[in-house]
PDB file of N, CA and C in Angstrom:
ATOM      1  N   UNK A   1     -24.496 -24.552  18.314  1.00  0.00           N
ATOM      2  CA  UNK A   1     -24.027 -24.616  16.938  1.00  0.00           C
ATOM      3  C   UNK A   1     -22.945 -25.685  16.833  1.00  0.00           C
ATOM      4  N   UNK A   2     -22.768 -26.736  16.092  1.00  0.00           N
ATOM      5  CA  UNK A   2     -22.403 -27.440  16.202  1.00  0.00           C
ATOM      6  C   UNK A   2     -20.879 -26.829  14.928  1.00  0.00           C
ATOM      7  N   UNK A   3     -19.814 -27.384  15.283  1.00  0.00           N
ATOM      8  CA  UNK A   3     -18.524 -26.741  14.073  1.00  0.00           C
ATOM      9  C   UNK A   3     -18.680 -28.302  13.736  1.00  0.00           C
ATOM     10  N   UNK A   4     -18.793 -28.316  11.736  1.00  0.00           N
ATOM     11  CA  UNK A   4     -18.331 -28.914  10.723  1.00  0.00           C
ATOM     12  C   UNK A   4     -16.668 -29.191  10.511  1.00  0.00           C
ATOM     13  N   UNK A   5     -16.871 -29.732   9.787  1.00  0.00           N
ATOM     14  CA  UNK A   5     -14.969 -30.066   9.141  1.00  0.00           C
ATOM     15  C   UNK A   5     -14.466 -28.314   8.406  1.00  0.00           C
ATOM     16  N   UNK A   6     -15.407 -28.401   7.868  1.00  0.00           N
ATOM     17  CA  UNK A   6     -15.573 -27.109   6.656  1.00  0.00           C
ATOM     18  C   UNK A   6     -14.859 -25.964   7.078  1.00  0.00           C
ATOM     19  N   UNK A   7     -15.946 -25.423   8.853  1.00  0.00           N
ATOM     20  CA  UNK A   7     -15.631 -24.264   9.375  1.00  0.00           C
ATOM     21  C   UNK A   7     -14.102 -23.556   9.209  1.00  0.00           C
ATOM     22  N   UNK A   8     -13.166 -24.588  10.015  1.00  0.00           N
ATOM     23  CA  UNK A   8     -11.770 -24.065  10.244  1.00  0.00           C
ATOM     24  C   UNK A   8     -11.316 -23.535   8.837  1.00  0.00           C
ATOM     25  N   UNK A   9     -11.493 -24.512   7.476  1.00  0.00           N
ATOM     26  CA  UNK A   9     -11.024 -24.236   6.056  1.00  0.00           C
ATOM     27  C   UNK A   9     -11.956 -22.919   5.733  1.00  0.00           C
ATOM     28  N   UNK A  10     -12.729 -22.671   6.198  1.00  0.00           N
ATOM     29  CA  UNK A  10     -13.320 -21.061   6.105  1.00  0.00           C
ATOM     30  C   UNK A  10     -12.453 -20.362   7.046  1.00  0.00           C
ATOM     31  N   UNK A  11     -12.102 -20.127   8.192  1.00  0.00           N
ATOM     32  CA  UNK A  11     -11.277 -19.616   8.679  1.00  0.00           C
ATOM     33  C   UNK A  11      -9.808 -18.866   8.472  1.00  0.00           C
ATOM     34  N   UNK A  12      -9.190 -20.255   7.847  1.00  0.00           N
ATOM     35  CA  UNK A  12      -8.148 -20.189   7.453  1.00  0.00           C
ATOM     36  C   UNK A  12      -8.422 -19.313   5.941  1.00  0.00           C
ATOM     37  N   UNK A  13      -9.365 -19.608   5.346  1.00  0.00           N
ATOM     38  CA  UNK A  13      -9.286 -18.939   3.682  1.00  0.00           C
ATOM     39  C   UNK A  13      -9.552 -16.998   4.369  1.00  0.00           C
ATOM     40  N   UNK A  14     -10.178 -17.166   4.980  1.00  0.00           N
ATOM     41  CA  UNK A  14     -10.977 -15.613   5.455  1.00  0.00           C
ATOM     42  C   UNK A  14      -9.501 -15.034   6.324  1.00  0.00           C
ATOM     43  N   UNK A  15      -8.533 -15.726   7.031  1.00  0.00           N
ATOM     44  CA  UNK A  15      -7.856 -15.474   8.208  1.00  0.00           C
ATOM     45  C   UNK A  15      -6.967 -14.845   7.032  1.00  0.00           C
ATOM     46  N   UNK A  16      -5.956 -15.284   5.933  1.00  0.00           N
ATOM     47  CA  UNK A  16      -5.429 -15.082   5.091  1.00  0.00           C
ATOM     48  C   UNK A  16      -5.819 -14.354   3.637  1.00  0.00           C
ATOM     49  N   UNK A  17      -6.903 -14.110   3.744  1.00  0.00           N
ATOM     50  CA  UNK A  17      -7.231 -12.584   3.017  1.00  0.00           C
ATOM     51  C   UNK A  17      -7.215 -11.578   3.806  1.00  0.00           C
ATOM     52  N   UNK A  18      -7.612 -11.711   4.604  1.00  0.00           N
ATOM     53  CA  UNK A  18      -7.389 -10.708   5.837  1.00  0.00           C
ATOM     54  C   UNK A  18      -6.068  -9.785   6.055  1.00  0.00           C
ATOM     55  N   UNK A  19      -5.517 -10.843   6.191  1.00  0.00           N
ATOM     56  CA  UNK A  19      -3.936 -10.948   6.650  1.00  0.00           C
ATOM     57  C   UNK A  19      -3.021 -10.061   5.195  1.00  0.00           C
ATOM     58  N   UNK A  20      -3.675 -10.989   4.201  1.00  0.00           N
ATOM     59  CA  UNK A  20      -2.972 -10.060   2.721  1.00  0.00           C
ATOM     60  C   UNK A  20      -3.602  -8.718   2.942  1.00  0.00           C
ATOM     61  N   UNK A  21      -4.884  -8.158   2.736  1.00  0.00           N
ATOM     62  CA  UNK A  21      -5.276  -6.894   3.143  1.00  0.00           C
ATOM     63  C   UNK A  21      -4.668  -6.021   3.987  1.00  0.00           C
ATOM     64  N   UNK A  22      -4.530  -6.416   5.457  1.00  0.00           N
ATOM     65  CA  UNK A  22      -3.935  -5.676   6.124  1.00  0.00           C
ATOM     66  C   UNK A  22      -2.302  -5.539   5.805  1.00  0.00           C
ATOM     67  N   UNK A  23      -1.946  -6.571   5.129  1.00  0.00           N
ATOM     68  CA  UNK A  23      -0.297  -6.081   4.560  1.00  0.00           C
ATOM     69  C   UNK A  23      -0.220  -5.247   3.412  1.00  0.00           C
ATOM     70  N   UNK A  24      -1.131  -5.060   2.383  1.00  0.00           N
ATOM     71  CA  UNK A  24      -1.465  -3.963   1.143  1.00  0.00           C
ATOM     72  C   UNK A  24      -1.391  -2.907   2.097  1.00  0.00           C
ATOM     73  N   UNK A  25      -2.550  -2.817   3.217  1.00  0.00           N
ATOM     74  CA  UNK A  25      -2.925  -1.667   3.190  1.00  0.00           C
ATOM     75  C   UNK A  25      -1.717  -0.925   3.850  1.00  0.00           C
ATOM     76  N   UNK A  26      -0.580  -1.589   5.245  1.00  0.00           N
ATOM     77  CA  UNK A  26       0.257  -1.332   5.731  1.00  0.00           C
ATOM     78  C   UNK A  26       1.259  -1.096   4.626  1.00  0.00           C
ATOM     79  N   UNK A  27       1.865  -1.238   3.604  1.00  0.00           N
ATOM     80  CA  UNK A  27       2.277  -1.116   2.542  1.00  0.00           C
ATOM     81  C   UNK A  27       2.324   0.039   1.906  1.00  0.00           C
ATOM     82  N   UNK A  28       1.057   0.624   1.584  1.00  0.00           N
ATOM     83  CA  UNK A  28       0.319   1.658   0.762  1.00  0.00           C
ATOM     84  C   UNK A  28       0.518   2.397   2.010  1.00  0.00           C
ATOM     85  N   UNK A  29       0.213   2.348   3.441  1.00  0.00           N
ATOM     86  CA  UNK A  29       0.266   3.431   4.239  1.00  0.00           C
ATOM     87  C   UNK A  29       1.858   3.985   3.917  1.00  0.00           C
ATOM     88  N   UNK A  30       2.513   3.175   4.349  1.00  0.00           N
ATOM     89  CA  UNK A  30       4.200   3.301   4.715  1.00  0.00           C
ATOM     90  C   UNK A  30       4.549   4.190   3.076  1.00  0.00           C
ATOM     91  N   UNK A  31       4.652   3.478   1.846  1.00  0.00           N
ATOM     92  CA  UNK A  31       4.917   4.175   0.841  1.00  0.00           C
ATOM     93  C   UNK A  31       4.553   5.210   0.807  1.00  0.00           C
ATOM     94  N   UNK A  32       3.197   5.577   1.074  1.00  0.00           N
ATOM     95  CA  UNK A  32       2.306   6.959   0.832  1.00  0.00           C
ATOM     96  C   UNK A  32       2.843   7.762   1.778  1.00  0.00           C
ATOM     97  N   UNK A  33       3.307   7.651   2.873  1.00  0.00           N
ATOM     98  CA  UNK A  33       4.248   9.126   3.705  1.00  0.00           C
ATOM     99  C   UNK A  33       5.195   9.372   3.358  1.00  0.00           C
ATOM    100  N   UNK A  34       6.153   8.017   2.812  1.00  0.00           N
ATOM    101  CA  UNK A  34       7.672   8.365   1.970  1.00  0.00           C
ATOM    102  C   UNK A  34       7.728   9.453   1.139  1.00  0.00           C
ATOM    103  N   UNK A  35       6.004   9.409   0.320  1.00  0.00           N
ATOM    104  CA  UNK A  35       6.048   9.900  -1.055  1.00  0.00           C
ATOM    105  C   UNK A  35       6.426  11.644  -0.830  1.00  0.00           C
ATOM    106  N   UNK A  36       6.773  12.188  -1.732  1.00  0.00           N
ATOM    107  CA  UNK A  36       7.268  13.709  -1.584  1.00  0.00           C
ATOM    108  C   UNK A  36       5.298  14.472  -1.560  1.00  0.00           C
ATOM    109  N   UNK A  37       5.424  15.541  -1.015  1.00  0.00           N
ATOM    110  CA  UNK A  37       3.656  15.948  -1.263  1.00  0.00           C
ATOM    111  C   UNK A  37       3.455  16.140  -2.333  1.00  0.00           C
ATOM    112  N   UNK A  38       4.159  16.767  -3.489  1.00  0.00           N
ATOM    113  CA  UNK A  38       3.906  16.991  -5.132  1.00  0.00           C
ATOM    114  C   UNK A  38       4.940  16.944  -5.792  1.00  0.00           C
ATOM    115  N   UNK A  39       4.794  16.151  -7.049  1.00  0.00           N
ATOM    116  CA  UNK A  39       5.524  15.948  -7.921  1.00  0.00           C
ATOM    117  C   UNK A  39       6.263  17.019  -8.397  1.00  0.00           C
ATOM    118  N   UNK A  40       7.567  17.065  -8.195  1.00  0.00           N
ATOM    119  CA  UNK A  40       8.094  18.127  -9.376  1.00  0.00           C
ATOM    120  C   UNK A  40       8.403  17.853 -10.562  1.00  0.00           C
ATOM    121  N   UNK A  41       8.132  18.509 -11.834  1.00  0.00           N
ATOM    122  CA  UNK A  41       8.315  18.138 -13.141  1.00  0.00           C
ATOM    123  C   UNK A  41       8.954  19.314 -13.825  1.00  0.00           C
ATOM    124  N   UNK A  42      10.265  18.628 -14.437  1.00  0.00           N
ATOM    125  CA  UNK A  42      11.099  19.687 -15.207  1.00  0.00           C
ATOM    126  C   UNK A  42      10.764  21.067 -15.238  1.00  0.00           C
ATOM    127  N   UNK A  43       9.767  21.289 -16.039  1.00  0.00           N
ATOM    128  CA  UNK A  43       9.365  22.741 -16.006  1.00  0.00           C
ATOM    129  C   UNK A  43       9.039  23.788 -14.714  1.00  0.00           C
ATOM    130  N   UNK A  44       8.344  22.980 -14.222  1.00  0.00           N
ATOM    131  CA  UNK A  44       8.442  23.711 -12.629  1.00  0.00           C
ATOM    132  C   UNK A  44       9.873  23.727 -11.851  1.00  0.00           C
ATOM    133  N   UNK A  45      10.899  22.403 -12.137  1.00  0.00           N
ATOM    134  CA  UNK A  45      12.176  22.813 -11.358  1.00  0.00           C
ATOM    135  C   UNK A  45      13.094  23.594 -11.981  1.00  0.00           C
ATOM    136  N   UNK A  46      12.981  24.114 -13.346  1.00  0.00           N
ATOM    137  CA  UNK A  46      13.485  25.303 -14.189  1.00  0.00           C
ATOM    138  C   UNK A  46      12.742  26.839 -13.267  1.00  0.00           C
ATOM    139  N   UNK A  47      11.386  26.662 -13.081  1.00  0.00           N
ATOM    140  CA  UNK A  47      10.960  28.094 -12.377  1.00  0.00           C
ATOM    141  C   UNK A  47      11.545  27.668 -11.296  1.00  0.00           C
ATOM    142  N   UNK A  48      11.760  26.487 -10.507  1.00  0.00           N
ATOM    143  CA  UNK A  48      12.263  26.900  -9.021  1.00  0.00           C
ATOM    144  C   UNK A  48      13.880  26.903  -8.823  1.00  0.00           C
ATOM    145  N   UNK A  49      14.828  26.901  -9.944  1.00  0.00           N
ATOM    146  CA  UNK A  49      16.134  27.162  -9.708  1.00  0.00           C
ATOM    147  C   UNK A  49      16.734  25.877  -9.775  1.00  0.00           C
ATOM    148  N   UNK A  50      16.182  24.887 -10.262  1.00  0.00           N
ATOM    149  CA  UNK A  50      16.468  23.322  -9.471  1.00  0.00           C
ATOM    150  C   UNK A  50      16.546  22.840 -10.650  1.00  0.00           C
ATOM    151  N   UNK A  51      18.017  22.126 -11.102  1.00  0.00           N
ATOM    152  CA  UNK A  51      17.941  21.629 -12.311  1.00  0.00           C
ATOM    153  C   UNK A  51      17.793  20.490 -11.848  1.00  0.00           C
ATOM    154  N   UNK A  52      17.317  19.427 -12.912  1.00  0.00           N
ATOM    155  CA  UNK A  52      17.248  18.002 -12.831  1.00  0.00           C
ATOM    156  C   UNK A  52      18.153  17.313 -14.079  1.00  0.00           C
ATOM    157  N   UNK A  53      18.994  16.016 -13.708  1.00  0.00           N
ATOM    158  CA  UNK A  53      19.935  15.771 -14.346  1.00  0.00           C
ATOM    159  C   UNK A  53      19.170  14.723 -15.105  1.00  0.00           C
ATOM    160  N   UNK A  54      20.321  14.108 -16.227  1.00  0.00           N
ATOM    161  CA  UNK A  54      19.183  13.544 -16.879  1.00  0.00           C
ATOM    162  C   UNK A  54      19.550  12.185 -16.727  1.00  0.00           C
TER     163      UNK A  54
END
């Protein structure tokens, strides 16, 4: 198989979507464990004793 001029500029375009992908997805991982497991919303932190300030 012979490599064109072209190839590497495919490389590089494919190497750097790549690269953005795997930083979204590392991103979205990291945020998504920070996140609390369920939202609390006013009314539920009134049943659980837990005021929320405003």
């Amino acid at each position: 198989m012979k490599i064109t001029a072209a190839e590497p500029h495919y490389l590089i375009t494919f190497g750097m979507i790549g690269l953005f992908l795997a930083i979204m997805i590392a991103v979205l991982y990291a945020t998504n464990n920070k996140a609390p497991p369920f939202l609390i919303t006013p009314s539920a932190a009134d049943r659980m004793g837990r005021g929320i300030s405003p």
